[in-house]
Protein backbone atom coordinates (compact mmCIF):
# COMPACT_ATOMS: atom_id res chain seq x y z
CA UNK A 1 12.50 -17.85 20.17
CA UNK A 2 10.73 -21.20 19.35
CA UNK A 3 10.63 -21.69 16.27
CA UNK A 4 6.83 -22.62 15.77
CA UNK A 5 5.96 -19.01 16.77
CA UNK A 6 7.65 -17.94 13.61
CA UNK A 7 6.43 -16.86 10.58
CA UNK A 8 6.95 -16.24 6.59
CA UNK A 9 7.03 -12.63 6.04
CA UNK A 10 4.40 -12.02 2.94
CA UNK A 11 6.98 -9.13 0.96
CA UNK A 12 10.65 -10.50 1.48
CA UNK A 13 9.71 -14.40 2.18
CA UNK A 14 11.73 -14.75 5.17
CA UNK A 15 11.32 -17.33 7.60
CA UNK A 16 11.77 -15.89 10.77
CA UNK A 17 8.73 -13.27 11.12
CA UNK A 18 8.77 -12.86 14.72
CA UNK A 19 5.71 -12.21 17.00
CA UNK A 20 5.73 -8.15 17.16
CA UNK A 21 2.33 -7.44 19.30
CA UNK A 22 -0.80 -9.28 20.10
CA UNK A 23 -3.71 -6.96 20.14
CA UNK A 24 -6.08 -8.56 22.84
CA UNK A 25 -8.34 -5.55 22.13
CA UNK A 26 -9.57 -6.69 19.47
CA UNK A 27 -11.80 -9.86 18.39
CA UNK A 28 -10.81 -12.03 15.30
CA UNK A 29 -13.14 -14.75 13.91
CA UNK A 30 -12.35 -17.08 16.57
CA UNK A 31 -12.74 -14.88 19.19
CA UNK A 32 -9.54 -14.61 20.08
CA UNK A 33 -7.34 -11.78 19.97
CA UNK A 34 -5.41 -10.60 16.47
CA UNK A 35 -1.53 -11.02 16.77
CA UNK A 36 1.30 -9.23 14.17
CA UNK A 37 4.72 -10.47 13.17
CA UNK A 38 7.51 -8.10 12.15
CA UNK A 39 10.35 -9.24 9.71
CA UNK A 40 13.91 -9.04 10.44
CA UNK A 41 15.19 -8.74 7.26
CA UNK A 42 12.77 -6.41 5.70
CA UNK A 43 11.27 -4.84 9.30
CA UNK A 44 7.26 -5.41 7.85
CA UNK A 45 4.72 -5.70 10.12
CA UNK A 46 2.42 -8.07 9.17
CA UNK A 47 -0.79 -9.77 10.58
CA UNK A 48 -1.21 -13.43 10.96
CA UNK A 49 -3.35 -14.52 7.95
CA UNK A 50 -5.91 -16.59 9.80
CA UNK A 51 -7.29 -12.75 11.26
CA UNK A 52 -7.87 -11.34 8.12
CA UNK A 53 -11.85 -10.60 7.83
CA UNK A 54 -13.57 -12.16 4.50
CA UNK A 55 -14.10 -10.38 1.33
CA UNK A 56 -17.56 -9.23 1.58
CA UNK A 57 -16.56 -8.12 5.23
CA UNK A 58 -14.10 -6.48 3.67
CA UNK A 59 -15.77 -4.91 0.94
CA UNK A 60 -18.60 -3.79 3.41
CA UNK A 61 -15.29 -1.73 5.36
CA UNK A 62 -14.72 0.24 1.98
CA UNK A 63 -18.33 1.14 1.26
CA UNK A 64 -18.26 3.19 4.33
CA UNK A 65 -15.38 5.50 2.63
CA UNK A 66 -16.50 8.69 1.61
CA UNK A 67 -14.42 8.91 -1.70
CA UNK A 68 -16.25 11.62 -3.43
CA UNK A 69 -14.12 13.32 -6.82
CA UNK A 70 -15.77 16.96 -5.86
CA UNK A 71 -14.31 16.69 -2.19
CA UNK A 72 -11.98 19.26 -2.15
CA UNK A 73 -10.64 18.28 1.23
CA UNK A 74 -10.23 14.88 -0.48
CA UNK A 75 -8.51 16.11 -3.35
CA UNK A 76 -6.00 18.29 -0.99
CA UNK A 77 -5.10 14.92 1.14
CA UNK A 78 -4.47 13.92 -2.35
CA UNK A 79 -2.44 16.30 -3.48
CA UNK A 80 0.61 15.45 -1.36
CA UNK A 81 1.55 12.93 -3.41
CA UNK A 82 -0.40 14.40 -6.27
CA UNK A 83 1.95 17.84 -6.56
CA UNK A 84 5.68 16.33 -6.39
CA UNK A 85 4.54 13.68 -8.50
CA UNK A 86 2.92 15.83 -11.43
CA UNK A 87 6.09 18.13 -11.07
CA UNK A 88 8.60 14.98 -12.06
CA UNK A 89 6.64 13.93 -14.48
CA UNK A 90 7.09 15.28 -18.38
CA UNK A 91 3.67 16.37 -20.28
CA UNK A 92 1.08 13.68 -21.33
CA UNK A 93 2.73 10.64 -19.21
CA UNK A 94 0.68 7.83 -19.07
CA UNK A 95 -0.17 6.78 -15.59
CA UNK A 96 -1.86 3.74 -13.25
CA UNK A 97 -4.15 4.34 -10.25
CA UNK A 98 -3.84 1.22 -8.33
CA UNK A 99 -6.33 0.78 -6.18
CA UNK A 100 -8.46 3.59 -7.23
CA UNK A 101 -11.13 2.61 -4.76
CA UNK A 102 -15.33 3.43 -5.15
CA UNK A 103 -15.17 7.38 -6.02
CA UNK A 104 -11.38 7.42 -8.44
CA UNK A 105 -10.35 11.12 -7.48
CA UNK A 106 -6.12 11.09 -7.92
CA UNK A 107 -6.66 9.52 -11.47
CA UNK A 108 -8.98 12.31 -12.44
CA UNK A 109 -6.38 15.27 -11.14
CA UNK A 110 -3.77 13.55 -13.28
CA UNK A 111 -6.41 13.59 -16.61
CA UNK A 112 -7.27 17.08 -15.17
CA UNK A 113 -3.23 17.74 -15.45
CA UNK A 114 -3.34 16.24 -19.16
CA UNK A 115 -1.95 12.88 -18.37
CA UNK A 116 -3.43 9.69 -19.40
CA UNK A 117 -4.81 7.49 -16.83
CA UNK A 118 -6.18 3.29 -16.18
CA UNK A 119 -7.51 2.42 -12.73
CA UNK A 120 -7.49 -0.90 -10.68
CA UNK A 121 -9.71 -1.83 -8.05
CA UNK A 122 -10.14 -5.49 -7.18
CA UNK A 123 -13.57 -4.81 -6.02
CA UNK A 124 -14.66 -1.88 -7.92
CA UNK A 125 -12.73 -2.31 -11.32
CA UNK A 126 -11.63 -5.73 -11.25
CA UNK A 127 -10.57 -5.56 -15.18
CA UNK A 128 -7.12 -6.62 -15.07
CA UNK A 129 -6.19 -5.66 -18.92
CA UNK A 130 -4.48 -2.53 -17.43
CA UNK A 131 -1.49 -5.24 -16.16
CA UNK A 132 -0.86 -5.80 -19.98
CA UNK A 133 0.70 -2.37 -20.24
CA UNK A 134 3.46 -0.17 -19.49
CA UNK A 135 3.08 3.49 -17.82
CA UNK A 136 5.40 6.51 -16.84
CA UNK A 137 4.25 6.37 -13.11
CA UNK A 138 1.81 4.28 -11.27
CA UNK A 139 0.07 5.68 -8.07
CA UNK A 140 -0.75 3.83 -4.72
CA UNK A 141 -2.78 5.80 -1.89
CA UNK A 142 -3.35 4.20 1.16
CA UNK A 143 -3.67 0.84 -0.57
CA UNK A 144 -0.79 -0.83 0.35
CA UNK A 145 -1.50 -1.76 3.73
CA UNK A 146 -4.62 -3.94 2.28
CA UNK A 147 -2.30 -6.18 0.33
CA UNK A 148 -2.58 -9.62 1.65
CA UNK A 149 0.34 -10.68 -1.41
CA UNK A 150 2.42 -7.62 -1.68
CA UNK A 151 5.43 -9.52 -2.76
CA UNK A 152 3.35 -10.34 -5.97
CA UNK A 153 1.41 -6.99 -6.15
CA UNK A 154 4.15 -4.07 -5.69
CA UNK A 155 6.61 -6.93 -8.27
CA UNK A 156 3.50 -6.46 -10.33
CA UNK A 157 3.30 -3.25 -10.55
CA UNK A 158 7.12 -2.93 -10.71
CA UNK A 159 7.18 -4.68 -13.98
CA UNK A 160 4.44 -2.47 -15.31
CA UNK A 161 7.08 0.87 -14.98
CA UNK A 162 9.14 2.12 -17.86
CA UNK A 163 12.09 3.06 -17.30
CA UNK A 164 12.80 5.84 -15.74
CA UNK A 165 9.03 5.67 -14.36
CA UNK A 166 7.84 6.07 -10.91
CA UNK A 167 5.70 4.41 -8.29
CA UNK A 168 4.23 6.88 -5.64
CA UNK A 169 2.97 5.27 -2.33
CA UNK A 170 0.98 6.89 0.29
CA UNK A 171 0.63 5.16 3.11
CA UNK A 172 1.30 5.30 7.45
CA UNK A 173 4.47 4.34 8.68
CA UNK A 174 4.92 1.64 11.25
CA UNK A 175 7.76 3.12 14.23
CA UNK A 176 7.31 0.40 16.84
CA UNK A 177 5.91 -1.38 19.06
CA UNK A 178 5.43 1.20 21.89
CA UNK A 179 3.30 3.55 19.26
CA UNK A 180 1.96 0.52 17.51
CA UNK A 181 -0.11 -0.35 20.55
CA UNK A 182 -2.48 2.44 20.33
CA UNK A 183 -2.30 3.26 16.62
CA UNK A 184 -5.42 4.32 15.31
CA UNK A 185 -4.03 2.87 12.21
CA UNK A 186 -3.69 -0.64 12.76
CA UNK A 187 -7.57 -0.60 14.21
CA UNK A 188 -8.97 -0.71 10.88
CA UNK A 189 -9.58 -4.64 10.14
CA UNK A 190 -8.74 -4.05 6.54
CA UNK A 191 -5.12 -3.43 7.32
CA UNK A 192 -2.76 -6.12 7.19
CA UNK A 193 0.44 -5.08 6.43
CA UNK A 194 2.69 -1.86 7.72
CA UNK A 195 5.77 -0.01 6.00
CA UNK A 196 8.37 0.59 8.03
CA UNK A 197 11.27 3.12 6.60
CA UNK A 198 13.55 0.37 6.86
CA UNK A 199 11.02 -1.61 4.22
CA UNK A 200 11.24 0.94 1.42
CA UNK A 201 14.98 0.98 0.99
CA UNK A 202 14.54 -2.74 1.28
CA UNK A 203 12.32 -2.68 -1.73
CA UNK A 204 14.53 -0.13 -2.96
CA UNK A 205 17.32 -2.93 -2.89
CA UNK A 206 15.78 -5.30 -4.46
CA UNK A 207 14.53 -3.12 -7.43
CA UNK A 208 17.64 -1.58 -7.87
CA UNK A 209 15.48 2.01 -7.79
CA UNK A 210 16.14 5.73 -6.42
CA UNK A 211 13.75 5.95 -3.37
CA UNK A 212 12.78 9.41 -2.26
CA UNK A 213 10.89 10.15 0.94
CA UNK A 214 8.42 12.83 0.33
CA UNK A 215 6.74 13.04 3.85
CA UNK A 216 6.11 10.88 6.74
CA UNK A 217 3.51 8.41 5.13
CA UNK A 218 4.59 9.02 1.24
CA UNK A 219 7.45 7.32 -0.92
CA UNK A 220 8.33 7.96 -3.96
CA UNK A 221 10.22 5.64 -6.26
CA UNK A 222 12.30 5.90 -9.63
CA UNK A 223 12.85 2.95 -11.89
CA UNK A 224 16.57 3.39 -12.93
């Protein structure tokens, strides 16, 4: 492959991201279609950083989210990581709700369960004090695909884990490039980045952790 169609993969920082699909369906800000790389080493799927839409375009994507606490169908989709996690987790553990989003709902069933809980948002609480502490599990629901630095972000919020604590993501699974094609998933222009199976035992590696896979877009991992 020529080498000048290559590029750095955002999580694992190799070289040789190599082109995975070019989506001529949709328009970037050129005009042009948007094109995604995949990793060899870690298998990401990532889209080329010149397509990614501008904050307030971005911001204007999550206003549209109907993120309402009293939702009970909301609270259900929740629950899947919500349940497994509460049951691991020993009474009044302190917690982290990254990305908590305009209406925070999973940090709430956690208080509701008698944990403690902080919340990050970068656009709806951008107070980054919570970073200065240390919890016994930190939460991530369909957040990780926005991450346009996840190497820095999930290391982040790595280092904020006690031992023995776990980090819970929820989030669609990229297969390949047959089903990526017409993926609803990959539509929204908010999504960057996609998880293959192959990149959680990556991260696994790297952390040294236990990673369990609770379902077919949820991860669970334990800092050993």
């Amino acid at each position: 492959m020529d080498s000048n169609s290559l590029r750095p993969c955002p999580l694992c920082s190799c070289s040789e991201g190599e082109l995975f699909y070019h989506d001529t369906s949709k328009r970037n800000r050129q005009g042009s279609g948007v094109t995604y790389y995949c990793c060899p080493q870690c298998k990401l799927v990532f889209m080329a950083s010149e397509h990614f839409v501008s904050q307030a375009d971005e911001k204007a994507v999550y206003e549209l989210h109907q993120n309402d606490p009293a939702d009970i169908g909301y609270r259900q989709f929740l629950g899947r990581l919500f349940q497994p996690l509460n049951e691991r987790l020993p009474p009044h553990s302190s917690g982290l709700d990254f990305g908590s989003g305009p209406g925070p709902t999973l940090s709430l069933m956690f208080e509701e369960a008698g944990h403690t809980m902080a919340i990050y948002d970068p656009f709806y609480a951008p107070d980054l004090r919570p970073f200065n502490h240390k919890y016994d599990f930190i939460t991530a629901t369909e957040v990780v695909e926005h991450l346009h630095h996840p190497k820095q972000e999930l290391n982040r919020l790595w280092e904020c884990l006690k031992p023995n604590g776990f980090l819970g993501i929820m989030t669609k699974r990229v297969l390949d490039v047959e089903s990526f094609q017409t993926w609803h998933y990959k539509n929204d222009p908010t999504h960057v980045i996609f998880f293959a199976l192959e990149t959680f035992e990556w991260l696994a590696a790297q952390w040294g952790a236990k990673l369990e896979v609770l379902d077919k877009d949820i991860v669970l991992f334990t800092k050993l």
